[in-house]
C-alpha atoms as a PDB file:
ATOM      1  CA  UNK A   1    -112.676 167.657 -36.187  1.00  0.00           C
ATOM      2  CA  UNK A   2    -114.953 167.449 -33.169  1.00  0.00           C
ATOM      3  CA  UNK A   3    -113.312 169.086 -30.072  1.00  0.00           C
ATOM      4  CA  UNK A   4    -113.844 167.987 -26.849  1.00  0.00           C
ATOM      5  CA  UNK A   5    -116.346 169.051 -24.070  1.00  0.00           C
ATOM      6  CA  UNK A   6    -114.897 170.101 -21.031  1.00  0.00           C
ATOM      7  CA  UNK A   7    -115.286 171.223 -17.505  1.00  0.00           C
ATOM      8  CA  UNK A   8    -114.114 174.627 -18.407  1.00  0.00           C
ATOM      9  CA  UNK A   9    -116.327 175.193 -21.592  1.00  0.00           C
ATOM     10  CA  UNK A  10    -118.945 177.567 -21.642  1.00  0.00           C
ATOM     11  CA  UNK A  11    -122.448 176.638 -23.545  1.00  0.00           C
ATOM     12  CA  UNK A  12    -125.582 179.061 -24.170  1.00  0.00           C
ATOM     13  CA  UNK A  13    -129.203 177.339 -25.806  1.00  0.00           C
ATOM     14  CA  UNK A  14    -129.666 177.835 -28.731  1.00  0.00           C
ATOM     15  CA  UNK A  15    -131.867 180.214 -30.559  1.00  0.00           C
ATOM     16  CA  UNK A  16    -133.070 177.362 -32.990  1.00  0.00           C
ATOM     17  CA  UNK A  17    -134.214 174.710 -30.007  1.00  0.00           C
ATOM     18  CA  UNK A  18    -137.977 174.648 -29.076  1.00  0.00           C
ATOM     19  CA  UNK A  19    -138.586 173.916 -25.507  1.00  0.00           C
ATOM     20  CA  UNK A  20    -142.170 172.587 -24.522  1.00  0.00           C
ATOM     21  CA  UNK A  21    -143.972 172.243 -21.131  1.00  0.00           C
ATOM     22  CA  UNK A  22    -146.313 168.724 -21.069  1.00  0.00           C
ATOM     23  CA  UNK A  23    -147.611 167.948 -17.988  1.00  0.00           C
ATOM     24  CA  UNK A  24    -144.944 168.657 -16.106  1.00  0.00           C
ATOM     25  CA  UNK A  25    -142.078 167.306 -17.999  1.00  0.00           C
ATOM     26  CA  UNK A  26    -139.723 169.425 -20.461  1.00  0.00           C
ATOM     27  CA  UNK A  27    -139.682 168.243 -23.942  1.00  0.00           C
ATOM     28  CA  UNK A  28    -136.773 169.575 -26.360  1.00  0.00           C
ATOM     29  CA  UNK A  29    -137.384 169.722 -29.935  1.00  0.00           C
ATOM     30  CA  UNK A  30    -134.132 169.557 -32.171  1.00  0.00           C
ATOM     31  CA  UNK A  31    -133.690 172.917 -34.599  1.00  0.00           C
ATOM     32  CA  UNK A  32    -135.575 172.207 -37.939  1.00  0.00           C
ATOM     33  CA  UNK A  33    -131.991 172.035 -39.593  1.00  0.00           C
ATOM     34  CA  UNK A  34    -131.453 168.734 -37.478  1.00  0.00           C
ATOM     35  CA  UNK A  35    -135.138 167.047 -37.742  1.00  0.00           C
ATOM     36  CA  UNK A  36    -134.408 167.318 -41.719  1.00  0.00           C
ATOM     37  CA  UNK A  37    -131.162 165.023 -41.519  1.00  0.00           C
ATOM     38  CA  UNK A  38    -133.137 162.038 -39.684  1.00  0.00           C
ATOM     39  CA  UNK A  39    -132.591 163.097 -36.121  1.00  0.00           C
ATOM     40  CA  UNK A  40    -136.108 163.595 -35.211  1.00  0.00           C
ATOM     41  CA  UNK A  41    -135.457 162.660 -32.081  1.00  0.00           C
ATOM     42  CA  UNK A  42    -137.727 164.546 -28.589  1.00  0.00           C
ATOM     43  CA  UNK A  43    -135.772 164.532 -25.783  1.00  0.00           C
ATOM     44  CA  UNK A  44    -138.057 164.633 -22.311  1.00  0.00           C
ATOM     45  CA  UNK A  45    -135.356 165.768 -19.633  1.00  0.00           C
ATOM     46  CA  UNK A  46    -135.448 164.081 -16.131  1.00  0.00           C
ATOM     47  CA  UNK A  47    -134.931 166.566 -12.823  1.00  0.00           C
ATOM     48  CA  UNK A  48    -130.711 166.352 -13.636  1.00  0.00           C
ATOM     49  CA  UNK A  49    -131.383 166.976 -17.217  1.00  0.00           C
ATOM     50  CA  UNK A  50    -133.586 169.734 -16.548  1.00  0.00           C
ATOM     51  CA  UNK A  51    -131.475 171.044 -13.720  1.00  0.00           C
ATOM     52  CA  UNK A  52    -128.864 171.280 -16.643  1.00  0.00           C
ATOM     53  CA  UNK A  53    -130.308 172.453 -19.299  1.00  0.00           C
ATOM     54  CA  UNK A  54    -131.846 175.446 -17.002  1.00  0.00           C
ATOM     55  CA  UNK A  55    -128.368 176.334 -15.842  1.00  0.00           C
ATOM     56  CA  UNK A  56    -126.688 176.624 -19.732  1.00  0.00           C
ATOM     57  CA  UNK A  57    -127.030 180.358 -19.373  1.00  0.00           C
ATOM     58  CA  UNK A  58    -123.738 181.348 -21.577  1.00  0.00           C
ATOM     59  CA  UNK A  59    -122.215 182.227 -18.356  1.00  0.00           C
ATOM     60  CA  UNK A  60    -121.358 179.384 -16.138  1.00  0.00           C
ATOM     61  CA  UNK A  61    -118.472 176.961 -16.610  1.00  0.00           C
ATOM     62  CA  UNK A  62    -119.793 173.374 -16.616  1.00  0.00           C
ATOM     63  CA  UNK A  63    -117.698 172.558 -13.674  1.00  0.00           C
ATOM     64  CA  UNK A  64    -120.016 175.275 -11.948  1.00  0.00           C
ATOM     65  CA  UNK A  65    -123.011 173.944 -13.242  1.00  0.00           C
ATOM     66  CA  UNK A  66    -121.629 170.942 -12.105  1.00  0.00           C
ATOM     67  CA  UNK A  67    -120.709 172.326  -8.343  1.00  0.00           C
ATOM     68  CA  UNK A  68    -124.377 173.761  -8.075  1.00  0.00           C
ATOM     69  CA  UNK A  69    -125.728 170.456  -9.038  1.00  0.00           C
ATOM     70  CA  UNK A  70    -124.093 168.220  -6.665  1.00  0.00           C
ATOM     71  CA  UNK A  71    -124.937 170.379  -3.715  1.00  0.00           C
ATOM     72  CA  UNK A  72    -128.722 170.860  -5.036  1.00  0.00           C
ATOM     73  CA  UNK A  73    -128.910 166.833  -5.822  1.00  0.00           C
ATOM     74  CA  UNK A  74    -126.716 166.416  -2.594  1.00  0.00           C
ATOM     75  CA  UNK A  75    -124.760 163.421  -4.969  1.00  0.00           C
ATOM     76  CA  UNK A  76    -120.746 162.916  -5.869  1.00  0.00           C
ATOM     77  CA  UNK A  77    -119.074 165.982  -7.742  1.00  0.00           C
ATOM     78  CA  UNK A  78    -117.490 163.137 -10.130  1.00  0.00           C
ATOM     79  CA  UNK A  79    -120.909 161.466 -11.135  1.00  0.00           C
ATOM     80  CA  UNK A  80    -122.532 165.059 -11.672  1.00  0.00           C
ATOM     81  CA  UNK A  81    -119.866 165.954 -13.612  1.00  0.00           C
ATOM     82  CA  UNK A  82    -119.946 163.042 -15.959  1.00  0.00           C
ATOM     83  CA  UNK A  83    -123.952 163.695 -16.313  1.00  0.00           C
ATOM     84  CA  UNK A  84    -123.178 167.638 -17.140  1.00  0.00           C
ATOM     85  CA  UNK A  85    -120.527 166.350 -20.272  1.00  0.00           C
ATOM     86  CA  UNK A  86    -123.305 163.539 -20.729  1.00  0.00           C
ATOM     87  CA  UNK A  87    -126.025 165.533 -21.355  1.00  0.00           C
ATOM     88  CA  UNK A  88    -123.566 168.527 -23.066  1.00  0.00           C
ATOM     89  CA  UNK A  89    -122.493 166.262 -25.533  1.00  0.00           C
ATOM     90  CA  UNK A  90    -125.804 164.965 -26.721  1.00  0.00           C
ATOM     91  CA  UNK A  91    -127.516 168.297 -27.156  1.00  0.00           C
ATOM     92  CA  UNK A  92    -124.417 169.871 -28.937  1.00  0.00           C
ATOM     93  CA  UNK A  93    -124.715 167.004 -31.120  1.00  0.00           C
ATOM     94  CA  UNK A  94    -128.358 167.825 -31.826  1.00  0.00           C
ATOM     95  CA  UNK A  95    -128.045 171.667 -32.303  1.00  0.00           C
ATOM     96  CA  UNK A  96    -129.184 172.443 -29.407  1.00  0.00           C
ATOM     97  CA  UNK A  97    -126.469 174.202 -27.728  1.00  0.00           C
ATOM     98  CA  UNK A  98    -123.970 176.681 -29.023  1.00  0.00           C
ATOM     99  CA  UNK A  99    -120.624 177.203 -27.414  1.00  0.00           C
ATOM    100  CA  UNK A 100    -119.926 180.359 -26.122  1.00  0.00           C
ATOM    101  CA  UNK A 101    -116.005 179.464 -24.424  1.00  0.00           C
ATOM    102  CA  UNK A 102    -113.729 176.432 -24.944  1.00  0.00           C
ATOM    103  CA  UNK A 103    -110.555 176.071 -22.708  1.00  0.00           C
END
């Protein structure tokens, strides 16, 4: 059973994601485990995206990744918070984070 992501959850990258520079932009490649299953899927992070994936340092509670977000994008807690699960969710599902504390 999938458990859910929360505020208070702790996530580190990892070790299997690429990351890629192109012209700017930062492309995530899904671990090889992942690409064999038919998720072949690139990901090219926007500035939040970025901003998030930058911050998943095994360290920081998403609600402080969250915190440091809104003041930095100078937008809502609420809608940063809902983009920090958002984004969570969809590279947990793709192997590219690992969870380091759940509530």
């Amino acid at each position: 059973m999938k458990r859910r992501v929360t505020l208070n959850d702790i996530y580190a990258v990892s070790g299997d994601a690429m990351v890629r520079k192109v012209k700017g932009k930062t492309i995530l490649i899904p671990p090889a485990s992942i690409m064999k299953d038919g998720q072949n899927e690139l990901y090219t992070l926007n500035p939040t995206g970025e901003a998030v994936w930058q911050r998943l340092d095994g360290k920081r509670r998403l609600k402080d990744v969250a915190a440091q977000l809104a003041d930095k994008f100078n937008s809502p807690p609420g809608e940063i918070e809902k983009d920090v699960v958002g984004i969570v969710k969809k590279l947990l599902k793709n192997g590219m984070l690992v969870e380091i504390s759940g509530h």
